[in-house]
Protein backbone atom coordinates (compact mmCIF):
# COMPACT_ATOMS: atom_id res chain seq x y z
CA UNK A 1 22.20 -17.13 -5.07
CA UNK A 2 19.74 -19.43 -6.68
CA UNK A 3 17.04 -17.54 -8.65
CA UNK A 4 12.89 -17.27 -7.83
CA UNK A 5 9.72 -16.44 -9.85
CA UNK A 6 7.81 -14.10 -8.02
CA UNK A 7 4.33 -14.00 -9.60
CA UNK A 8 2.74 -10.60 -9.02
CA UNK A 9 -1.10 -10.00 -9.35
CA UNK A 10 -1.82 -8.00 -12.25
CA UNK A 11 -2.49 -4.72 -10.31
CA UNK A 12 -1.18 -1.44 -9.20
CA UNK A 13 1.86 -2.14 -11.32
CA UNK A 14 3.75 1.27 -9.57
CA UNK A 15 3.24 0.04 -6.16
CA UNK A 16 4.63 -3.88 -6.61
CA UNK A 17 8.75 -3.24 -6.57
CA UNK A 18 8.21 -1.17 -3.59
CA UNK A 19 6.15 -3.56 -1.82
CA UNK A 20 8.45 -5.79 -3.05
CA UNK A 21 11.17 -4.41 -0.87
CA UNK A 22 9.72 -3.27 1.95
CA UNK A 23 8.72 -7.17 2.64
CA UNK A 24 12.82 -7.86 1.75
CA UNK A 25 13.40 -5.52 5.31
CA UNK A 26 10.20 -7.08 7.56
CA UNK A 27 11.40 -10.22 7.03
CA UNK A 28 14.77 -9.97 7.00
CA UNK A 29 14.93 -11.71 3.75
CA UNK A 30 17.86 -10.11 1.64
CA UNK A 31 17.22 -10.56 -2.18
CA UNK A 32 18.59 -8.60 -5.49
CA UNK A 33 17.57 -8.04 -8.46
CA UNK A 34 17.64 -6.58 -11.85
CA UNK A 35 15.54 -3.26 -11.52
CA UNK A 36 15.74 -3.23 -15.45
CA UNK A 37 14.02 -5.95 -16.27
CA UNK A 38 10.89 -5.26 -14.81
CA UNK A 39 7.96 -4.72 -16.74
CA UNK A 40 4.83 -3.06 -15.73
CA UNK A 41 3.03 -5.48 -18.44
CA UNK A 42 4.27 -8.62 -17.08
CA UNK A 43 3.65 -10.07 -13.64
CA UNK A 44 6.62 -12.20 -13.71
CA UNK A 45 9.88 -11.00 -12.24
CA UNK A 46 13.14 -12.70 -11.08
CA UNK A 47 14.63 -12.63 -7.86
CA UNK A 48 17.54 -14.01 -6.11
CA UNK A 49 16.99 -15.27 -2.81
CA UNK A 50 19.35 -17.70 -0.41
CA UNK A 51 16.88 -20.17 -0.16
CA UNK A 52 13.57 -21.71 -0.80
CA UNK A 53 12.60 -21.23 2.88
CA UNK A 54 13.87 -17.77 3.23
CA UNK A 55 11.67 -17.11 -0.39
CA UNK A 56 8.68 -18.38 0.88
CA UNK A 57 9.37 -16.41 3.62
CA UNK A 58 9.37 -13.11 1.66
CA UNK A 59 6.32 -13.00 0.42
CA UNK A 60 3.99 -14.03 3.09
CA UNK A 61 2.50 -10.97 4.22
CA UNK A 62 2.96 -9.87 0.36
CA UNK A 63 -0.64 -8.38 -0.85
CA UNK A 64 0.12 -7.73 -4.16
CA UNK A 65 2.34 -10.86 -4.54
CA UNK A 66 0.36 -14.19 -5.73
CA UNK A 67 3.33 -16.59 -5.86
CA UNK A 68 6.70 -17.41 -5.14
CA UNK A 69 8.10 -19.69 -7.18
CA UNK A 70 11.48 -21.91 -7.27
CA UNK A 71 12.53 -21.07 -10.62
CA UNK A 72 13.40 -24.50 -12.90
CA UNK A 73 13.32 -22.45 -16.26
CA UNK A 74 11.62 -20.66 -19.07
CA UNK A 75 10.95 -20.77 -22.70
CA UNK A 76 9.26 -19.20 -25.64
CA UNK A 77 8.38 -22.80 -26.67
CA UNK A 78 8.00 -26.04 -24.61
CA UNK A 79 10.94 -27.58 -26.59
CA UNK A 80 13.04 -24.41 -25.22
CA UNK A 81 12.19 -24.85 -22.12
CA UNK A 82 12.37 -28.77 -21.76
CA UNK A 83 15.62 -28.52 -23.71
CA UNK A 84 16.66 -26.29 -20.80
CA UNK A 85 15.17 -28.64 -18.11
CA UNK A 86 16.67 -31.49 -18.86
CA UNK A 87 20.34 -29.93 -17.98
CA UNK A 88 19.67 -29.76 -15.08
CA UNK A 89 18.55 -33.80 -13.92
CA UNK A 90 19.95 -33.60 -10.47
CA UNK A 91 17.49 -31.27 -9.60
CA UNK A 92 14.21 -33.89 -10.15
CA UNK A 93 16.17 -36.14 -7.80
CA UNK A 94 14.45 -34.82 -4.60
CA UNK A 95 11.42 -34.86 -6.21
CA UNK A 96 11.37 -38.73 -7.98
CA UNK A 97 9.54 -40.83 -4.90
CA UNK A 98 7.29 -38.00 -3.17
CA UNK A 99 3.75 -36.96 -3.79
CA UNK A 100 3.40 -34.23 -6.48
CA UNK A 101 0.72 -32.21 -8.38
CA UNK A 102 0.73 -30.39 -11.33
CA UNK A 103 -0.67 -26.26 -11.47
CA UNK A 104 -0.96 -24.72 -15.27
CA UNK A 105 -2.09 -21.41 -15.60
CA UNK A 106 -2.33 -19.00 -18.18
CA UNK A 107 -1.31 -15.19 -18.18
CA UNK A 108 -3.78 -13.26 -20.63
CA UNK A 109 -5.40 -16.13 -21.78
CA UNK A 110 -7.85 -19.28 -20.17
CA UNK A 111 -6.75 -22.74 -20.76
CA UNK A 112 -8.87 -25.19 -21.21
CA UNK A 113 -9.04 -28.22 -19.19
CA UNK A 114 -8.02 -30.11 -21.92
CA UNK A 115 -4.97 -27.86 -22.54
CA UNK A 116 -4.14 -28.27 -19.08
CA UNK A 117 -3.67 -32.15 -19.33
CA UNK A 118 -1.79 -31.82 -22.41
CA UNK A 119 0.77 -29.49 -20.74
CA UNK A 120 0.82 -31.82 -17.76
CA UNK A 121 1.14 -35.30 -19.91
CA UNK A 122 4.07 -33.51 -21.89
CA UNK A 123 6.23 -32.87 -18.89
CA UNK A 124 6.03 -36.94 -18.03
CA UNK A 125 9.73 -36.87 -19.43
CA UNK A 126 10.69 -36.24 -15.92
CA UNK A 127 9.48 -39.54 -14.84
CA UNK A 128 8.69 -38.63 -10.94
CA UNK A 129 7.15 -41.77 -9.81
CA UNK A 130 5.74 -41.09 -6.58
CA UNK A 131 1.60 -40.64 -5.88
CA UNK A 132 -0.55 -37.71 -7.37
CA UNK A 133 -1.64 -35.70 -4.45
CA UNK A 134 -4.63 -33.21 -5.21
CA UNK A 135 -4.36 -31.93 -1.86
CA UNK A 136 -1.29 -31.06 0.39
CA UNK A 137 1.22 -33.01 -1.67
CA UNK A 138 4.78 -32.66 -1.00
CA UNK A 139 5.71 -30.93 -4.13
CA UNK A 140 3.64 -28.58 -6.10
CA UNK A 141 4.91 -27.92 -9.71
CA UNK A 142 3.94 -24.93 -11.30
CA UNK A 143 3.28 -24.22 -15.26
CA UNK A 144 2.81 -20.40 -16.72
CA UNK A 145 2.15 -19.89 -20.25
CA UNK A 146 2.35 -15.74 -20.81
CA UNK A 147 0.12 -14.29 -23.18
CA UNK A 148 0.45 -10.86 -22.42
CA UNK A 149 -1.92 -8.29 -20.60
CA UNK A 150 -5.51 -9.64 -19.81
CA UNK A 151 -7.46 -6.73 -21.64
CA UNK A 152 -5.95 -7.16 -24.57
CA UNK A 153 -8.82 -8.01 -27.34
CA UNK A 154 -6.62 -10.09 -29.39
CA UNK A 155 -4.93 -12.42 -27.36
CA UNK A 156 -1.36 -14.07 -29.01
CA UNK A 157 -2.12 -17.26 -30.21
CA UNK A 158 1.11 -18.52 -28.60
CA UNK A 159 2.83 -17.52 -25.33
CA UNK A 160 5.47 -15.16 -24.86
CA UNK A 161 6.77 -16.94 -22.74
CA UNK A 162 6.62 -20.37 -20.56
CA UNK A 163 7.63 -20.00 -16.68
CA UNK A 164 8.48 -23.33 -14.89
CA UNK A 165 9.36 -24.17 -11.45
CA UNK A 166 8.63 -25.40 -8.39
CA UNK A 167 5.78 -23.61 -6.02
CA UNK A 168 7.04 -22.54 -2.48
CA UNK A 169 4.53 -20.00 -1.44
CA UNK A 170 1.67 -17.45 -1.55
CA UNK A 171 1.29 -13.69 -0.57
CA UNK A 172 -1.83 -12.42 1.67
CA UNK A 173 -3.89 -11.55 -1.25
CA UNK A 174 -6.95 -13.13 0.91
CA UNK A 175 -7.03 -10.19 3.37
CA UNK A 176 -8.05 -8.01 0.71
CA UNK A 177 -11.77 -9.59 1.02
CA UNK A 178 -11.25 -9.93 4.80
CA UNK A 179 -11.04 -5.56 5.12
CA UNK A 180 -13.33 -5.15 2.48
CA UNK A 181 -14.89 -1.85 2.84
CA UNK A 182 -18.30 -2.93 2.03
CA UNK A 183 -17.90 -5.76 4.76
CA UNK A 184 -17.30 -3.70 7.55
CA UNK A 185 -19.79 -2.50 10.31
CA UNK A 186 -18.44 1.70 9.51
CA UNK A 187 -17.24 3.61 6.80
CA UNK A 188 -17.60 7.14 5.23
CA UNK A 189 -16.77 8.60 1.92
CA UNK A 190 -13.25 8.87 2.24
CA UNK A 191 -12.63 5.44 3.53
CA UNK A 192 -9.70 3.75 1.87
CA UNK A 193 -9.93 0.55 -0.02
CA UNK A 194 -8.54 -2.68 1.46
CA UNK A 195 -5.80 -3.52 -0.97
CA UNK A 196 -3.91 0.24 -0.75
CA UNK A 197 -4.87 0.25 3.03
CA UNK A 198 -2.76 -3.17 2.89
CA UNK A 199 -0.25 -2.21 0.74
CA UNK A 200 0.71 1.22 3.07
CA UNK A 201 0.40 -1.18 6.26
CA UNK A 202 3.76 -3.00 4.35
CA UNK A 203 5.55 0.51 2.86
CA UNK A 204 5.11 1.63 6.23
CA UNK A 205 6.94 -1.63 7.78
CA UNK A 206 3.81 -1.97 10.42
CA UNK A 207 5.24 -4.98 12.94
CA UNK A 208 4.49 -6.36 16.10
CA UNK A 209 4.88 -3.72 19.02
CA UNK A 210 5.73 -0.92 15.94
CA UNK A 211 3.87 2.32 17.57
CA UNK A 212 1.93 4.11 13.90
CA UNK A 213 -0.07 6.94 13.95
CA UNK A 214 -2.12 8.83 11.29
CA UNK A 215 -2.77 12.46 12.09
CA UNK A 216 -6.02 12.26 9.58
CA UNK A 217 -7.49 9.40 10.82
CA UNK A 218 -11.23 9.49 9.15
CA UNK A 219 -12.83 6.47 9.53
CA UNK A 220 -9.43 4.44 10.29
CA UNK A 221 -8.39 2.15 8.02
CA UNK A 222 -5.02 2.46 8.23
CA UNK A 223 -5.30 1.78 12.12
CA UNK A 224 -6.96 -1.52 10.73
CA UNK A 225 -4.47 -2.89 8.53
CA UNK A 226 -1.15 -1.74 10.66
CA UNK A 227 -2.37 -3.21 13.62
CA UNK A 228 -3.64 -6.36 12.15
CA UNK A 229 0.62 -6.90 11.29
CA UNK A 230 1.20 -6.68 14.90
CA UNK A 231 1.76 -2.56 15.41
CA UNK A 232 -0.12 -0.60 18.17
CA UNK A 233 -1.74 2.20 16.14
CA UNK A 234 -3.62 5.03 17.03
CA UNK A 235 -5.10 8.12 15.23
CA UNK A 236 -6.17 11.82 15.81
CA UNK A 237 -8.57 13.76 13.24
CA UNK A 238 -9.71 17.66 13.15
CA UNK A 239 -13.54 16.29 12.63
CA UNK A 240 -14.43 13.97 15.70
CA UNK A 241 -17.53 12.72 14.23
CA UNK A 242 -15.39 10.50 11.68
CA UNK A 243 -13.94 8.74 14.69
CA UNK A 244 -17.67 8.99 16.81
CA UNK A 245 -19.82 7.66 14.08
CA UNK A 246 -22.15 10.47 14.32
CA UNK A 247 -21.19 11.28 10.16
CA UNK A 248 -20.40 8.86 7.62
CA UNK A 249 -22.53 6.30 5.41
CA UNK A 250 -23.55 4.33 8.12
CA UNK A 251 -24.45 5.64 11.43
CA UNK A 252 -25.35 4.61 15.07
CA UNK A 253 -22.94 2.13 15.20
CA UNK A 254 -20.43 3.55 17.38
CA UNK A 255 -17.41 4.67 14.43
CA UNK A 256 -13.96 3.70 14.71
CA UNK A 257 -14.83 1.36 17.80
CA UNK A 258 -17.07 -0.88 15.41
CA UNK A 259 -14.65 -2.04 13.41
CA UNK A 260 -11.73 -2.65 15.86
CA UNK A 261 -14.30 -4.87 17.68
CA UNK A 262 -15.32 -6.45 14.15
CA UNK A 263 -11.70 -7.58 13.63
CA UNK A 264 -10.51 -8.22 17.20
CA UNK A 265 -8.23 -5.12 17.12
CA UNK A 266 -9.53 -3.38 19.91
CA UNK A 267 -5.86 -4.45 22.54
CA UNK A 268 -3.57 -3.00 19.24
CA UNK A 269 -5.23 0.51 18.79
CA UNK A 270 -4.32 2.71 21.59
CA UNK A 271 -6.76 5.75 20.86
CA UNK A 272 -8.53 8.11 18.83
CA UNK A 273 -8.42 11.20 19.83
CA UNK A 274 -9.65 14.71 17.94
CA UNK A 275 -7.41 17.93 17.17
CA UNK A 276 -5.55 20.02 15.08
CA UNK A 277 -2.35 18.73 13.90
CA UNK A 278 -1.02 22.11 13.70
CA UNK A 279 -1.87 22.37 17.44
CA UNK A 280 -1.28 18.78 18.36
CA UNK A 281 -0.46 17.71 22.29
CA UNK A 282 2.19 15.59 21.63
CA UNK A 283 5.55 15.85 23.53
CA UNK A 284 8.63 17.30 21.57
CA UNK A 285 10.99 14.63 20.16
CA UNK A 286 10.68 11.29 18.34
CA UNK A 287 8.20 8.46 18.97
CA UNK A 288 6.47 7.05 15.97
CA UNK A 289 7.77 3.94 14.22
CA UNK A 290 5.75 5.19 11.31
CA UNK A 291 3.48 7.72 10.28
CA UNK A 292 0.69 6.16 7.29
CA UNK A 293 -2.16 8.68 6.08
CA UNK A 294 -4.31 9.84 3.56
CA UNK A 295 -4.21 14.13 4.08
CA UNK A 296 -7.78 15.37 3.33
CA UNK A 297 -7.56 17.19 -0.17
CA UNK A 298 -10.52 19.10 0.39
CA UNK A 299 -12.91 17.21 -2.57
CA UNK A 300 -14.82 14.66 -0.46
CA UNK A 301 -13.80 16.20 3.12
CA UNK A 302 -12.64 19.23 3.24
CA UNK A 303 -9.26 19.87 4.40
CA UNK A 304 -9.09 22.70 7.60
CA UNK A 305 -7.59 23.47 10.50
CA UNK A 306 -7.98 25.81 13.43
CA UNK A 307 -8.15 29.48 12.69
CA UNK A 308 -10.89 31.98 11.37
CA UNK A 309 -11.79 32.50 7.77
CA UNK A 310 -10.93 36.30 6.37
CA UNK A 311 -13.94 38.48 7.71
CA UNK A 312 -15.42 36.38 10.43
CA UNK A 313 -16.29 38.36 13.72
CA UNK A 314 -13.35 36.83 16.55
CA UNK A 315 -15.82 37.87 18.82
CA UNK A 316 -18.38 35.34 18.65
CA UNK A 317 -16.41 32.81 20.31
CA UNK A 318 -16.16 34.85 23.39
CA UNK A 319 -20.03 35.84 23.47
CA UNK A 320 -21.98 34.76 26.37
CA UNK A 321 -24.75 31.83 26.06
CA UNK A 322 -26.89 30.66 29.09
CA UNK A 323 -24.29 32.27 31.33
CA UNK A 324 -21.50 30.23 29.79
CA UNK A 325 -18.68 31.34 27.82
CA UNK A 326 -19.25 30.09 24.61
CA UNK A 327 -16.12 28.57 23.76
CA UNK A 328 -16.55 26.66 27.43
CA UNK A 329 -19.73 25.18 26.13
CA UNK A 330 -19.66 21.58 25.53
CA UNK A 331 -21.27 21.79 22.04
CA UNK A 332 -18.61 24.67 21.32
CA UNK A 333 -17.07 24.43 17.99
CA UNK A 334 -13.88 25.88 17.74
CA UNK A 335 -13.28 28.09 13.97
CA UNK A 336 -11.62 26.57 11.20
CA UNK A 337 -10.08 27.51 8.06
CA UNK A 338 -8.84 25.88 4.26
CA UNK A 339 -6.32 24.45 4.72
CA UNK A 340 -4.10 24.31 1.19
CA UNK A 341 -3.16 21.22 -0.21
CA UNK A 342 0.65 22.00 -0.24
CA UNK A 343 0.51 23.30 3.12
CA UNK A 344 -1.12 20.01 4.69
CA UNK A 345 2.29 18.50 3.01
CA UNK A 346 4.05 20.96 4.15
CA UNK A 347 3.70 20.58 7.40
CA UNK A 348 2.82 16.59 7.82
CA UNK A 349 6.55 16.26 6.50
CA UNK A 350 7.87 18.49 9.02
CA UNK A 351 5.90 16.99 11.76
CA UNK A 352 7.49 13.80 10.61
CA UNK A 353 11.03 15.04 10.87
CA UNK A 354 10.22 15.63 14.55
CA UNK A 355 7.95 12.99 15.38
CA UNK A 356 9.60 9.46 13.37
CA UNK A 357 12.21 7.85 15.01
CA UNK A 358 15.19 7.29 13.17
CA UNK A 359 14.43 4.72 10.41
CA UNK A 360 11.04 5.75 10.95
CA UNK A 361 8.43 5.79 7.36
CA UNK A 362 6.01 8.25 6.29
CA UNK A 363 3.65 6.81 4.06
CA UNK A 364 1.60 9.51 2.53
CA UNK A 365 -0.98 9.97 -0.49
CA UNK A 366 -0.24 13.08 -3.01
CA UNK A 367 -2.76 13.76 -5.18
CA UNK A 368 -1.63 15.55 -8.42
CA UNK A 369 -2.84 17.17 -11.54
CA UNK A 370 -2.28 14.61 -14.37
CA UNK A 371 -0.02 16.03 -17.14
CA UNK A 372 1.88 18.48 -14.79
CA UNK A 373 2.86 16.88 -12.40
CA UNK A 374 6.88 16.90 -11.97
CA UNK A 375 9.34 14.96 -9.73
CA UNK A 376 10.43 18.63 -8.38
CA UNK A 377 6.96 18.58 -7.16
CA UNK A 378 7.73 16.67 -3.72
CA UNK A 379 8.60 18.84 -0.92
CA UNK A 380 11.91 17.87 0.92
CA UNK A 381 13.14 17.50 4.44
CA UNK A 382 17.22 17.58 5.55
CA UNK A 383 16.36 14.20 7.42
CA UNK A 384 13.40 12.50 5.11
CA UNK A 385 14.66 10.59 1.60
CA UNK A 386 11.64 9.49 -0.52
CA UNK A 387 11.91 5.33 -0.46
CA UNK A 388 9.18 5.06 -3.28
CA UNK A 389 6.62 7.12 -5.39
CA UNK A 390 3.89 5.01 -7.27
CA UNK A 391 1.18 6.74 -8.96
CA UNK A 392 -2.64 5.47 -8.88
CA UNK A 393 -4.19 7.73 -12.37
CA UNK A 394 -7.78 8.59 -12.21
CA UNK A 395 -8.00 10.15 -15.83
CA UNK A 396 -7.55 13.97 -14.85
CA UNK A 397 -6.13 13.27 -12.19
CA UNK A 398 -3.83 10.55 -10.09
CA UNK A 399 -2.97 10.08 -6.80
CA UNK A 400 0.97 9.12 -5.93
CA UNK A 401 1.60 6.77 -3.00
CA UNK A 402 4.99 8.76 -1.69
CA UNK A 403 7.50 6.28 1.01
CA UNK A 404 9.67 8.44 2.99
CA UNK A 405 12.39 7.50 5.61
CA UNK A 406 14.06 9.35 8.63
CA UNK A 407 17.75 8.80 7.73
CA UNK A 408 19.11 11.16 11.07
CA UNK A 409 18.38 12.83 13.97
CA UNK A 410 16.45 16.24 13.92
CA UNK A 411 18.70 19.21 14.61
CA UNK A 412 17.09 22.39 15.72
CA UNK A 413 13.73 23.03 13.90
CA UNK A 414 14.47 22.29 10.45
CA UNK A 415 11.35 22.35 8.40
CA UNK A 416 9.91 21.17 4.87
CA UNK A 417 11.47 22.79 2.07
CA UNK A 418 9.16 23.67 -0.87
CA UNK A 419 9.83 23.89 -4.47
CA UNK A 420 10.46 26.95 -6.11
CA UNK A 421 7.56 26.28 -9.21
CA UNK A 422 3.93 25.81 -8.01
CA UNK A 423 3.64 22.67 -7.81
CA UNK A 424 0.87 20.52 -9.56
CA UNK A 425 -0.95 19.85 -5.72
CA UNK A 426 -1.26 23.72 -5.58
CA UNK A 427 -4.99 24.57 -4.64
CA UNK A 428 -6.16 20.51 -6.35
CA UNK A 429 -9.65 21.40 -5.01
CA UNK A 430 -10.09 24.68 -6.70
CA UNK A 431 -8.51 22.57 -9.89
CA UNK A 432 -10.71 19.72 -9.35
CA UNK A 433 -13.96 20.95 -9.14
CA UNK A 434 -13.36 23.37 -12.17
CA UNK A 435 -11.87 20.51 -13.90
CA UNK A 436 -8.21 21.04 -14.27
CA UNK A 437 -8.74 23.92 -16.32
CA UNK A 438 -5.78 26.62 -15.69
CA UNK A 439 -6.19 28.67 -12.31
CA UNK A 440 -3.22 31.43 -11.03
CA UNK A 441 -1.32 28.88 -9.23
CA UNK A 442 0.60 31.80 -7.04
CA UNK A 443 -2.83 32.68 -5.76
């Protein structure tokens, strides 16, 4: 199959292969490549596709994808690479009478605009003789010169490498400034940032008429970004006033319900409703397409569920007020208790066994203890494999995006199986707020 540049924006380097393939399965767009040569350091990778159209195709909906490009060649020099070109003749033929326009960019270094004539004027070799078109020309050819990594202080004085070809197509990078948090009517302090929120929506394989849910829906982003690709979504949360509006940075502007009406999402999210996910309503048996969340690790919202902390009187809840029972009382608040970090996992993958249909993705945030964290670390389910694992690093800390798929049916009540070692999740808020310094983990 012929080959194709994909040009991936220079961020979250863990999370682009992954993306990468989930957008190979949404679009039907069957590609292979050569896992080895990928390098974090480079946002260049190779790709074989079966056509141009069918590449363009792939990275549409593509968020951490810039461009798809028809590869013509590369070189470490411009005589390399016009040495190469010029093989290949028959290839310009399509190309000789149409309008045309020249791109150059530069990977880890600005050109100037000077530069960028001079690369231009030195491909003329190729003698295409139809009209310059700044605008919506027919072909767009695209120039690369690779530098190497952005931040580095001392910049190569001469590429790496030079990337030629023809350009076919763009990802969806724009809809990172469309969801952007500070843009939208609500948030709180544990609302997810566009570009992740974006990325899951893709792991997660959100499509028209998909049904998604998130079982610690917040402030909702995730229902945002899945149903923006078409999916019905809806969400439940312990903590109602997330999804009311009534806490969170800005208030009185009816929650959740703002934003769907912001984006004209209003038809593709079903509900929010409020529970315990440990208690949930939900009828036995499969019925999510996907399941996309980020599980409350108990620094900026605490994580809880339903249940009564060590000590606390049971009887309170069954004490009269005003001649009403109080847990009958509308204002009633039932008790909660911590809920562990590895138990939240725990149990979200073996509500997932159940819940997924077959083919079905969990999408999930782990966050980790940087330096001892281990692959062991990832509880496992009979009828979940782990798709992908990319890790976000926040200095003492990082947070791995984990990709899980329901490969069969659900036989009896086969749960989550846990690793033997404590793993480096164990109690993260008691290790977070005393600064990862050692705690029992068996506690």
């Amino acid at each position: 199959m012929p080959l194709f540049l994909v040009y991936f924006a220079h961020f979250h380097q863990e999370f682009r292969l992954p993306e990468l393939d989930s957008l190979s399965i949404l679009e039907n767009v069957p590609i292979t490549y050569d896992a080895s040569s990928y390098s974090p350091e480079s946002p260049f990778f190779l790709v074989e596709v079966e056509s141009a159209a069918q590449a363009a195709k792939l990275v549409r909906r593509g968020i951490l994808i810039r461009f798809i490009i028809e590869y013509w060649g590369s070189g470490k020099t411009y005589d390399e690479l016009f040495a190469l070109l010029k093989q290949t003749p028959d290839r310009w033929s399509d190309f000789m009478a149409c309008s045309f326009k020249f791109t150059v960019d530069g990977f880890g270094r600005s050109l100037s605009q000077k530069e960028k004539v001079s690369v231009i004027e030195s491909f003329s070799f190729m003698g295409f003789q139809g009209p310059i078109k700044m605008k919506n020309p027919d072909a767009e050819f695209f120039v690369c010169e690779e530098y190497g990594e952005p931040d580095n202080p001392l910049p190569a004085e001469t590429p790496k490498m030079i990337w030629f070809g023809r350009l076919l197509g763009q990802g969806s990078r724009d809809l990172i400034d469309k969801f952007d948090v500070k843009k939208r009517k609500y948030l709180g302090n544990t609302t997810m940032d566009a570009e992740l929120s974006l990325v899951m929506a893709n792991q997660a394989l959100a499509r028209d008429s998909a049904l998604v849910y998130d079982p610690f829906v917040g402030t909702g982003s995730f229902l945002l970004t899945c149903s923006h690709f078409g999916a019905y979504s809806m969400g439940s949360d312990i903590d109602g006033r997330q999804i009311r509006g009534t806490a969170g940075f800005r208030l009185g502007v009816n929650g959740i319900s703002a934003n769907l009406a912001q984006y004209g999402l209003a038809d593709r999210v079903l509900d929010t409703v409020v529970f315990d996910i440990c208690r949930n309503p939900w009828r036995d048996g499969p019925m999510f397409d996907a399941i996309v969340t980020d599980p409350p690790y108990g620094v900026r919202a605490g994580a809880k569920r339903l249940g009564r902390k060590s000590g606390v009187d049971p009887e309170r809840s069954l004490r009269v007020v005003d001649g009403v029972e109080n847990h009958r009382r509308s204002d009633y608040l039932p008790p909660t208790e911590p809920y562990e970090m590895s138990d939240v996992i725990s149990d979200l993958l073996s509500f997932a066994a159940e819940k997924l249909v077959v083919g079905g993705r969990l999408v999930y945030w782990l966050p980790t203890v940087a330096g001892e964290y281990d692959p062991k670390d990832l509880p496992v389910h009979p009828v979940l494999r782990v798709v992908a694992n990319s890790e976000q690093p926040f200095g003492g800390w990082s947070r791995r995006l984990v990709t899980m798929e329901k490969i069969a049916s659900l036989e009896g009540r086969a749960t989550a199986e846990l690793p033997e070692h404590a793993p480096a999740h164990r109690n993260f808020r008691d290790r977070y707020f005393s600064k990862f310094e050692a705690l029992s983990l068996n506690s």
